[in-house]
N, C-alpha and C. Protein backbone atom coordinates (compact mmCIF):
# COMPACT_ATOMS: atom_id res chain seq x y z
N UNK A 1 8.28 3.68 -5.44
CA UNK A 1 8.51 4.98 -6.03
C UNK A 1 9.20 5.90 -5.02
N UNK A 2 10.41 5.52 -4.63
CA UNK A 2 11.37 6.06 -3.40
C UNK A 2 12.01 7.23 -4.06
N UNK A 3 12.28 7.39 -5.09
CA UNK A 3 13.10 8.44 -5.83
C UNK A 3 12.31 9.49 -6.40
N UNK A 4 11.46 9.27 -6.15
CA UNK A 4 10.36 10.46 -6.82
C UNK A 4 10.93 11.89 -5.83
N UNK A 5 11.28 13.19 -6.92
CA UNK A 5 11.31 14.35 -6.10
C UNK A 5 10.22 15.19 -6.39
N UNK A 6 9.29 16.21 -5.71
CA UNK A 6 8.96 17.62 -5.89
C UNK A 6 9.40 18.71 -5.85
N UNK A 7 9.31 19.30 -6.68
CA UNK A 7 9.94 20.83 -6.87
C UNK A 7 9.06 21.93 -8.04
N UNK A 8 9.38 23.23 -7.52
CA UNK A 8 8.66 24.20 -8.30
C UNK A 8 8.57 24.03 -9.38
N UNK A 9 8.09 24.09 -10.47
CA UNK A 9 8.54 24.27 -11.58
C UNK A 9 8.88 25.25 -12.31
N UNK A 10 9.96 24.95 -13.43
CA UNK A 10 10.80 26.07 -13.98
C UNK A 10 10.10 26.14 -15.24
N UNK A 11 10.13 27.80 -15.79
CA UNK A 11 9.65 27.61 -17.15
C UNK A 11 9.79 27.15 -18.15
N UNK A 12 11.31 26.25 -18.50
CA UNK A 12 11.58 24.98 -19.36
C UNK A 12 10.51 23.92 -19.34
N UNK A 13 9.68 23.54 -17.71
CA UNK A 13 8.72 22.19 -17.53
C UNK A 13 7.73 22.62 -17.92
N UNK A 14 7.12 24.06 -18.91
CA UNK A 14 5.92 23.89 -19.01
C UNK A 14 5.73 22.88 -20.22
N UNK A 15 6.47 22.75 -21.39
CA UNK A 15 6.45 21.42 -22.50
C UNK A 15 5.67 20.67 -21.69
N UNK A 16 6.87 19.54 -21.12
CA UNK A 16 6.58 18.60 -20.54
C UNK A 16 5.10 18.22 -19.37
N UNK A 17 4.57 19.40 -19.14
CA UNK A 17 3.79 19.60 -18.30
C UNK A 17 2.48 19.40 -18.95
N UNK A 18 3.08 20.35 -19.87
CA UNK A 18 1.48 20.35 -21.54
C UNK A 18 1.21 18.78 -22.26
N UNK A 19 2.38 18.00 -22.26
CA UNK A 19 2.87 16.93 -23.31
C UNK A 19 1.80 15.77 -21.87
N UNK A 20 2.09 16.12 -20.52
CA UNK A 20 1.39 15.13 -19.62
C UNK A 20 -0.01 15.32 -19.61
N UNK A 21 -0.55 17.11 -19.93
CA UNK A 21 -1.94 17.33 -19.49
C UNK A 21 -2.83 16.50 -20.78
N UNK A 22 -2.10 16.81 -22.11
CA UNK A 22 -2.72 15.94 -23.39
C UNK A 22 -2.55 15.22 -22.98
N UNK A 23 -2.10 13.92 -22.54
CA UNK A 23 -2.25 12.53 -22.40
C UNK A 23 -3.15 12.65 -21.46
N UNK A 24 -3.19 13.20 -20.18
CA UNK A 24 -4.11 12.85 -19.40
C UNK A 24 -6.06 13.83 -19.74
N UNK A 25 -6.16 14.05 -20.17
CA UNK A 25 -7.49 15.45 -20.96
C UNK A 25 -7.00 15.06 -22.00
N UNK A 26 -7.41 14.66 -23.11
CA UNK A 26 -7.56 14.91 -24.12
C UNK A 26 -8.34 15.51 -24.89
N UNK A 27 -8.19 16.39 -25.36
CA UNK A 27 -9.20 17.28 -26.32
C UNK A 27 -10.01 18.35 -25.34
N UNK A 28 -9.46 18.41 -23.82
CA UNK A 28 -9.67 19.15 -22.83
C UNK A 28 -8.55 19.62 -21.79
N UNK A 29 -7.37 19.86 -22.16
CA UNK A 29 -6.24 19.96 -22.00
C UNK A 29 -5.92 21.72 -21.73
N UNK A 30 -4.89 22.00 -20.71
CA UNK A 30 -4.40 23.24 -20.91
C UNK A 30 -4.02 23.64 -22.58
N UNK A 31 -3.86 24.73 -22.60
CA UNK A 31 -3.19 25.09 -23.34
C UNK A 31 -1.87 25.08 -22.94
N UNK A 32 -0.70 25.67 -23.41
CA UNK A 32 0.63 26.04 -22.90
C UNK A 32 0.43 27.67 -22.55
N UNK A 33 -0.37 28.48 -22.84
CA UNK A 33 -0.60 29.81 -22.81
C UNK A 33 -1.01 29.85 -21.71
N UNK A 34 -1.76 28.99 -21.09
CA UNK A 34 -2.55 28.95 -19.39
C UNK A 34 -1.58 28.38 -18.62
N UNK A 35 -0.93 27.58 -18.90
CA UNK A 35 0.07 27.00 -18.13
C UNK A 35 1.12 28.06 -17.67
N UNK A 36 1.30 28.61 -18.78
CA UNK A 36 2.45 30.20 -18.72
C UNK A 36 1.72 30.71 -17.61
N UNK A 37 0.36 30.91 -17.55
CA UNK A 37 0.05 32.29 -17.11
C UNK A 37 -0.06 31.46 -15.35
N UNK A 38 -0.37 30.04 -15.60
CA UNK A 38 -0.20 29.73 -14.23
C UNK A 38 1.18 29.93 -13.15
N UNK A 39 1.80 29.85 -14.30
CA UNK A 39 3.42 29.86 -13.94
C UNK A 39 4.02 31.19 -13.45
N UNK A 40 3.27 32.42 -14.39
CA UNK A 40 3.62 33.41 -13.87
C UNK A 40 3.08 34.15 -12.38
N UNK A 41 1.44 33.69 -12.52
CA UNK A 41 0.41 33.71 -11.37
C UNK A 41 0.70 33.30 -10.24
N UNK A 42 1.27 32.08 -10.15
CA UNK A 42 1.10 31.00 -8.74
C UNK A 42 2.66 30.73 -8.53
N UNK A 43 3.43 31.10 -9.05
CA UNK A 43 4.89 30.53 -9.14
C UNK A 43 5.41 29.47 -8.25
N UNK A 44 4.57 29.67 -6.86
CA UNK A 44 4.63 29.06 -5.52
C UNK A 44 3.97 27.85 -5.41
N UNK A 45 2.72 27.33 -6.51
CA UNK A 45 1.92 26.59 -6.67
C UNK A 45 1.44 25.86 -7.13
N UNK A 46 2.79 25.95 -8.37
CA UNK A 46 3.09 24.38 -9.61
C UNK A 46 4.26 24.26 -9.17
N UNK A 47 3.94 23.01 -9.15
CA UNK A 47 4.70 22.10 -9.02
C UNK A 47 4.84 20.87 -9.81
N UNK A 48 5.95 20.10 -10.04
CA UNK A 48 6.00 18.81 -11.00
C UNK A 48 6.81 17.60 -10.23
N UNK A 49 6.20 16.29 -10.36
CA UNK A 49 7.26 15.44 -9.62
C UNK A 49 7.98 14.78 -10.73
N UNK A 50 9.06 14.37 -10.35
CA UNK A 50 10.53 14.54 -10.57
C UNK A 50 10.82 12.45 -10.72
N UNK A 51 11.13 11.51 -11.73
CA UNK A 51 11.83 10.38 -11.34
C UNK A 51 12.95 10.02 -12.24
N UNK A 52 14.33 10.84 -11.71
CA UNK A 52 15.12 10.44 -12.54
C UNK A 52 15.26 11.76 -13.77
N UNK A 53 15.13 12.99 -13.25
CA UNK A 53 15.06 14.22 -13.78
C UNK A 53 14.01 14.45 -14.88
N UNK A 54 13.20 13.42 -15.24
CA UNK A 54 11.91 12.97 -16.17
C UNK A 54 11.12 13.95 -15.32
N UNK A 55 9.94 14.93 -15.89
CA UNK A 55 9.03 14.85 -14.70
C UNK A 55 7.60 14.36 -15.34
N UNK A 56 7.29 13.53 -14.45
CA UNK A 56 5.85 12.52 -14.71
C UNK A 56 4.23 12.79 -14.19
N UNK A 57 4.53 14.49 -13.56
CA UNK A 57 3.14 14.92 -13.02
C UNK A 57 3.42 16.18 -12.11
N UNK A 58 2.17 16.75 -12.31
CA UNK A 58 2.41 18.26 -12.33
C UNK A 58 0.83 18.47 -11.35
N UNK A 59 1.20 19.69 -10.85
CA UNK A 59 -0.01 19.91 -9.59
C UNK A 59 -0.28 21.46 -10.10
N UNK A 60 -1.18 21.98 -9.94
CA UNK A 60 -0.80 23.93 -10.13
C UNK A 60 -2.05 24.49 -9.61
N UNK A 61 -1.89 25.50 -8.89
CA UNK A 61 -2.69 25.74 -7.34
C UNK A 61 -3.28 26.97 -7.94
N UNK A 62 -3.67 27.86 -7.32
CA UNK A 62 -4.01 29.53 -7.44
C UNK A 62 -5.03 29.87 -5.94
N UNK A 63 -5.03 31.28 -5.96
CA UNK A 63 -5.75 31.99 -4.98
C UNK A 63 -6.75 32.61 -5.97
N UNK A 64 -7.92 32.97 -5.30
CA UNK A 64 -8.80 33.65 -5.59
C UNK A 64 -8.75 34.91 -5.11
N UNK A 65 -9.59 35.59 -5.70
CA UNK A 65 -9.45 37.09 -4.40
C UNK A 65 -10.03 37.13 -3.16
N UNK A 66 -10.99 36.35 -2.76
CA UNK A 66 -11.20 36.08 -1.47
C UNK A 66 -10.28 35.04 -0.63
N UNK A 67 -8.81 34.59 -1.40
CA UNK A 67 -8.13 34.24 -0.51
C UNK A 67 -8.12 32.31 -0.34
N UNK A 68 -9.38 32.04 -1.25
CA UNK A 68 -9.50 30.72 -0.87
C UNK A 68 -7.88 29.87 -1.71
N UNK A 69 -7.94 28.88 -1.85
CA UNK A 69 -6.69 28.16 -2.23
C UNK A 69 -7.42 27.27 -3.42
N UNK A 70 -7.05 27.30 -4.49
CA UNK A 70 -7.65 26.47 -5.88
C UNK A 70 -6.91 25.03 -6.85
N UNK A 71 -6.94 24.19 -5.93
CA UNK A 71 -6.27 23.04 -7.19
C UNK A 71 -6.56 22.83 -8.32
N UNK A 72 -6.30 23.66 -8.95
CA UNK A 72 -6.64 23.82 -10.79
C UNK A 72 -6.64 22.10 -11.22
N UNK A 73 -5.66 21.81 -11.31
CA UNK A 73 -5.07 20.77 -12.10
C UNK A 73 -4.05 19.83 -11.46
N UNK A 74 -4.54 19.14 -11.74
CA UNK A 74 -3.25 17.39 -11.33
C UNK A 74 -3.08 16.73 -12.20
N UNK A 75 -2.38 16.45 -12.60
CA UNK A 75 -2.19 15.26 -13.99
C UNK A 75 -0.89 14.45 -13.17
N UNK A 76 -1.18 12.81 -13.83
CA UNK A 76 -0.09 12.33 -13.64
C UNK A 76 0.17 10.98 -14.72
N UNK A 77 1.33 11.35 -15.34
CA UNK A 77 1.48 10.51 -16.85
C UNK A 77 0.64 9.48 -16.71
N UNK A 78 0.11 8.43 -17.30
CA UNK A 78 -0.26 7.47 -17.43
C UNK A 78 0.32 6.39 -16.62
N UNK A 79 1.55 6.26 -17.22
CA UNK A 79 2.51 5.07 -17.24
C UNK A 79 2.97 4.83 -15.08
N UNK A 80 2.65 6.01 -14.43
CA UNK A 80 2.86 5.75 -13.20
C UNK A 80 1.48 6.52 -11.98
N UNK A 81 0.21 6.13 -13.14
CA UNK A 81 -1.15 6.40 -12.40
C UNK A 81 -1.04 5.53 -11.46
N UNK A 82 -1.77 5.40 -10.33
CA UNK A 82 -2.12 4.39 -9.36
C UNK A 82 -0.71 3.85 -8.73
N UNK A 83 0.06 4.94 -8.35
CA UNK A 83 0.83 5.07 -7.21
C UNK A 83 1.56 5.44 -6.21
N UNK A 84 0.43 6.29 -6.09
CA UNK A 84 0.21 7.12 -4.97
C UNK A 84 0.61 8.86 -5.20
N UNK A 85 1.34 9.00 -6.34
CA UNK A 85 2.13 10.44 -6.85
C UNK A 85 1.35 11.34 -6.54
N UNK A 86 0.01 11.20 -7.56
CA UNK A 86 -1.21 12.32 -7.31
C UNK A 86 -1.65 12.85 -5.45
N UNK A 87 -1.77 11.61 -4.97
CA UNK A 87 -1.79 11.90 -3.56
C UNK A 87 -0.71 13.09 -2.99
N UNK A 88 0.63 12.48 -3.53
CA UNK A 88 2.22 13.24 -2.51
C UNK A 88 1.75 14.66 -2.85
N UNK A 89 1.17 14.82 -4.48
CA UNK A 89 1.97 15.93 -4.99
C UNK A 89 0.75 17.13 -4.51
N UNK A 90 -0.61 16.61 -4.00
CA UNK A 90 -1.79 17.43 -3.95
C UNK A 90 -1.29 17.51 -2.22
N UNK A 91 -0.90 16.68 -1.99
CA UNK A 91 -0.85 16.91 -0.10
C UNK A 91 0.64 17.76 -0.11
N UNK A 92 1.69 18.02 -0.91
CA UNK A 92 2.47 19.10 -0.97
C UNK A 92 1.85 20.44 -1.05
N UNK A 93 0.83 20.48 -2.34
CA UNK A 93 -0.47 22.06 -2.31
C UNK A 93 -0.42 22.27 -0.99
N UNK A 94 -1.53 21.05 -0.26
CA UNK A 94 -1.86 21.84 0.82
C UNK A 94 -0.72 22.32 1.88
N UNK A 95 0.26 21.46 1.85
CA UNK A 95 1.11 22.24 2.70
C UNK A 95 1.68 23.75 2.38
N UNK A 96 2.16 23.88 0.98
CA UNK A 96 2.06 25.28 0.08
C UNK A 96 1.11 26.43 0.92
N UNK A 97 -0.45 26.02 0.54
CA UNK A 97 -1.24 27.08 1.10
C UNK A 97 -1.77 26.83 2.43
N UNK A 98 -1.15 25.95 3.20
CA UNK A 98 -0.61 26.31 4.79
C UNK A 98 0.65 27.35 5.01
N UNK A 99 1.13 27.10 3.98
CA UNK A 99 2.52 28.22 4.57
C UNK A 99 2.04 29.57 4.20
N UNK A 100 1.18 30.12 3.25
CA UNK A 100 0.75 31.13 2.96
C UNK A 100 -0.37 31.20 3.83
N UNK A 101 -1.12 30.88 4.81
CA UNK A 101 -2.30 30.95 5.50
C UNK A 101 -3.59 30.87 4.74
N UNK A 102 -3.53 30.33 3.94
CA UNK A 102 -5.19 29.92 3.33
C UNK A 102 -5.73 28.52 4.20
N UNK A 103 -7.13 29.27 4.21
CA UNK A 103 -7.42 28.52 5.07
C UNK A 103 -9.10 28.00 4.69
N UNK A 104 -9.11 27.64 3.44
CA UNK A 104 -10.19 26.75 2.60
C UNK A 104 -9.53 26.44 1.28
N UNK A 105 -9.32 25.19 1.03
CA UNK A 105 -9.06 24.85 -0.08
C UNK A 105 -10.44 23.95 -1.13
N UNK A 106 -10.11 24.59 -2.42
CA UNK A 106 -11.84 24.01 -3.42
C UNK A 106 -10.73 23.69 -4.42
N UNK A 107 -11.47 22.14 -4.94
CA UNK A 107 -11.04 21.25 -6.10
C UNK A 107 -12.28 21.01 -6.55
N UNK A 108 -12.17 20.48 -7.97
CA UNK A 108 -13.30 19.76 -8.76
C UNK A 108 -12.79 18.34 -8.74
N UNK A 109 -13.40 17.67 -9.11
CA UNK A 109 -13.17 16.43 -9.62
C UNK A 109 -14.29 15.56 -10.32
N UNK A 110 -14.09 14.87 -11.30
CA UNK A 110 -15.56 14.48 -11.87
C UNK A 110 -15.88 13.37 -11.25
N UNK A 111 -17.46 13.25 -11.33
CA UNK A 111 -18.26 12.45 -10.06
C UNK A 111 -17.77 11.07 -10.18
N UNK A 112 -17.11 10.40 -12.06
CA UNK A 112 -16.85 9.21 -11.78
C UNK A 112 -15.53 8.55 -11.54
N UNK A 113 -14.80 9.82 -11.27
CA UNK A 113 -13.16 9.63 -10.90
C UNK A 113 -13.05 8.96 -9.54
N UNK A 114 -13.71 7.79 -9.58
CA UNK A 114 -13.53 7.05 -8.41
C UNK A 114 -12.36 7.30 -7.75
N UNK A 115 -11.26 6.93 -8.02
CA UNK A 115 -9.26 7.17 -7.23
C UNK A 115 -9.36 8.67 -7.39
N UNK A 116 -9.59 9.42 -8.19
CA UNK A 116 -9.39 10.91 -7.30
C UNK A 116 -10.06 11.42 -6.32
N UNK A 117 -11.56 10.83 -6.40
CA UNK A 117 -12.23 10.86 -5.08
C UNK A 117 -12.11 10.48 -4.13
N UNK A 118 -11.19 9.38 -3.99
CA UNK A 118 -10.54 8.77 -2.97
C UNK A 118 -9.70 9.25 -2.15
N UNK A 119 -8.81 10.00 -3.25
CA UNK A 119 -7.82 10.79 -3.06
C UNK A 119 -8.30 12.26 -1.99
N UNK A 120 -8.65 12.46 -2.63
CA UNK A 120 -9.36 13.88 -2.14
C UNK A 120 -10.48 13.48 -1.01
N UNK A 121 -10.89 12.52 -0.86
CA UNK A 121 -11.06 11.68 0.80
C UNK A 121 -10.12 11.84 1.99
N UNK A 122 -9.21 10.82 1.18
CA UNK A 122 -8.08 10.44 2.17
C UNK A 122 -7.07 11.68 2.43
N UNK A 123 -7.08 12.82 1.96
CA UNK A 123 -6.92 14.29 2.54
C UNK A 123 -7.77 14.87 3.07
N UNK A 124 -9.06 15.01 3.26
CA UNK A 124 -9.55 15.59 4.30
C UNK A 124 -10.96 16.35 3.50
N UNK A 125 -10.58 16.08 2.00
CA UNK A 125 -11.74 17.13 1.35
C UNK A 125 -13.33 16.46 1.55
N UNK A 126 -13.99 17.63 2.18
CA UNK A 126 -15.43 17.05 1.62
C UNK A 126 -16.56 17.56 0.47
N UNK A 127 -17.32 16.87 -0.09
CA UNK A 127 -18.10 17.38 -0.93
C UNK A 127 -19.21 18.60 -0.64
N UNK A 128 -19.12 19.56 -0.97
CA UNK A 128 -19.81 20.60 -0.49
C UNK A 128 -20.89 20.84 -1.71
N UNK A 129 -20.78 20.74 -3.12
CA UNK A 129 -22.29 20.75 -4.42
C UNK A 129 -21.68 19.73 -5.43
N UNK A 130 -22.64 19.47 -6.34
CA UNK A 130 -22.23 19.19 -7.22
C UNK A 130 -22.59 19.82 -8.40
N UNK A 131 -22.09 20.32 -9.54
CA UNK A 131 -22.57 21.13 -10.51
C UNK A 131 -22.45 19.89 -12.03
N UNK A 132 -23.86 20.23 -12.20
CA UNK A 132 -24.03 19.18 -13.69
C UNK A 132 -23.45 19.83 -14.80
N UNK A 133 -23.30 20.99 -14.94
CA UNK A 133 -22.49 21.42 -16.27
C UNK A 133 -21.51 22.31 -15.81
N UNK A 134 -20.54 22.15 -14.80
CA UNK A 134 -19.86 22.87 -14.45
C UNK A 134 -18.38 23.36 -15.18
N UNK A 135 -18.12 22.57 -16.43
CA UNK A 135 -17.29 23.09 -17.29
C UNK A 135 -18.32 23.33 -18.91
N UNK A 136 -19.31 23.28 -18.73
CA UNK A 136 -20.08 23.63 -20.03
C UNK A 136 -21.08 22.73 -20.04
N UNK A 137 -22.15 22.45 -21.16
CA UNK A 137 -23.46 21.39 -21.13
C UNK A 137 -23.16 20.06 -20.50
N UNK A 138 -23.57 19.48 -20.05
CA UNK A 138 -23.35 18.01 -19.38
C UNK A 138 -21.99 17.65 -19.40
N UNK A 139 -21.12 18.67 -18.82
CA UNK A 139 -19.60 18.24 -18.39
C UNK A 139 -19.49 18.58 -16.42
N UNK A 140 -20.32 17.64 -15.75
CA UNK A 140 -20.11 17.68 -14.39
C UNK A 140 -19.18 17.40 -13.45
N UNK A 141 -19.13 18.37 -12.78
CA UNK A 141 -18.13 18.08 -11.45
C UNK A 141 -18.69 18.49 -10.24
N UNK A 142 -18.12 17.56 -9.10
CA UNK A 142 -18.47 17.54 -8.02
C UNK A 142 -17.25 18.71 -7.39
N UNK A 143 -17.66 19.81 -6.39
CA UNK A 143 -16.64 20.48 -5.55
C UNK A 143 -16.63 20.10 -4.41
N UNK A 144 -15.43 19.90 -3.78
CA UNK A 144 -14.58 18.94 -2.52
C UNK A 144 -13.83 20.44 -2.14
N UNK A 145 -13.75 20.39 -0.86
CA UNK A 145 -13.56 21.66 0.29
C UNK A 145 -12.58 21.03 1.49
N UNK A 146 -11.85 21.40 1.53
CA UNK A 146 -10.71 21.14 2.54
C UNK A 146 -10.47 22.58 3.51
N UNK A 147 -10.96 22.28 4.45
CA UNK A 147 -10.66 23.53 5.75
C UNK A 147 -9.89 23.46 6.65
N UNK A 148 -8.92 23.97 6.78
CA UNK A 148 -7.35 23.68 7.76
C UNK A 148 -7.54 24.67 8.87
């Protein structure tokens, strides 16, 4: 996957961005209305990778008001899971909110996402709680903390 590019995304990629988050969430998916508002929010902090002007996965960051750094969301199409993209495109974030000086980054990830936990290993995050209904009744996620 040598040709893969990253770049900001433009407000034409939110479709395509929405069209990847349904495949990957289903029936728990952005809206396109949140995606907008990420777009307008973080401009600096979505991002989509690129193969062949296709784009096949999308990253989108935010700040809090205390400054911390937030990986909302990663999706990466199906058809090119498990190779390595999700990794490039979350270790681009952190370089993102290195250039802005944040200096704690918090992700979720669910406890049985074995390869995103991996992922979020093999960058540096560690598990700091885990919350059992942290998107609503028995929808748990574990929070992973990256300190630069």
């Amino acid at each position: 996957m040598h040709n893969i590019k990253i770049r900001k995304c433009k407000n034409s990629d939110l479709g395509d961005i929405e069209d990847i988050d349904k495949l990957c969430f289903p029936g728990a998916n952005y809206p396109r209305f949140v995606l907008r508002q990420y777009y307008d929010l973080f401009p600096d902090l979505l991002m989509a990778a690129i193969i062949n002007e296709e784009i096949i996965a999308y990253v989108a960051g935010g700040l809090d008001c205390q400054k911390r750094g937030w990986a909302l969301s990663l999706a990466v199409h199906p058809l090119y899971q498990n190779k390595g993209i999700g990794k490039k495109l979350l270790g681009k974030l952190i370089i993102r909110f290195e250039e802005i000086n944040t200096k704690i980054i918090i992700l979720t990830v669910k406890p049985e996402n074995k390869a995103a936990q991996a992922v979020c290993k093999d960058l540096g995050f560690k598990l700091i709680n885990t919350e059992t209904d942290y998107f609503g009744d028995g929808d748990p996620r574990d929070v992973l903390e990256l300190r630069i």
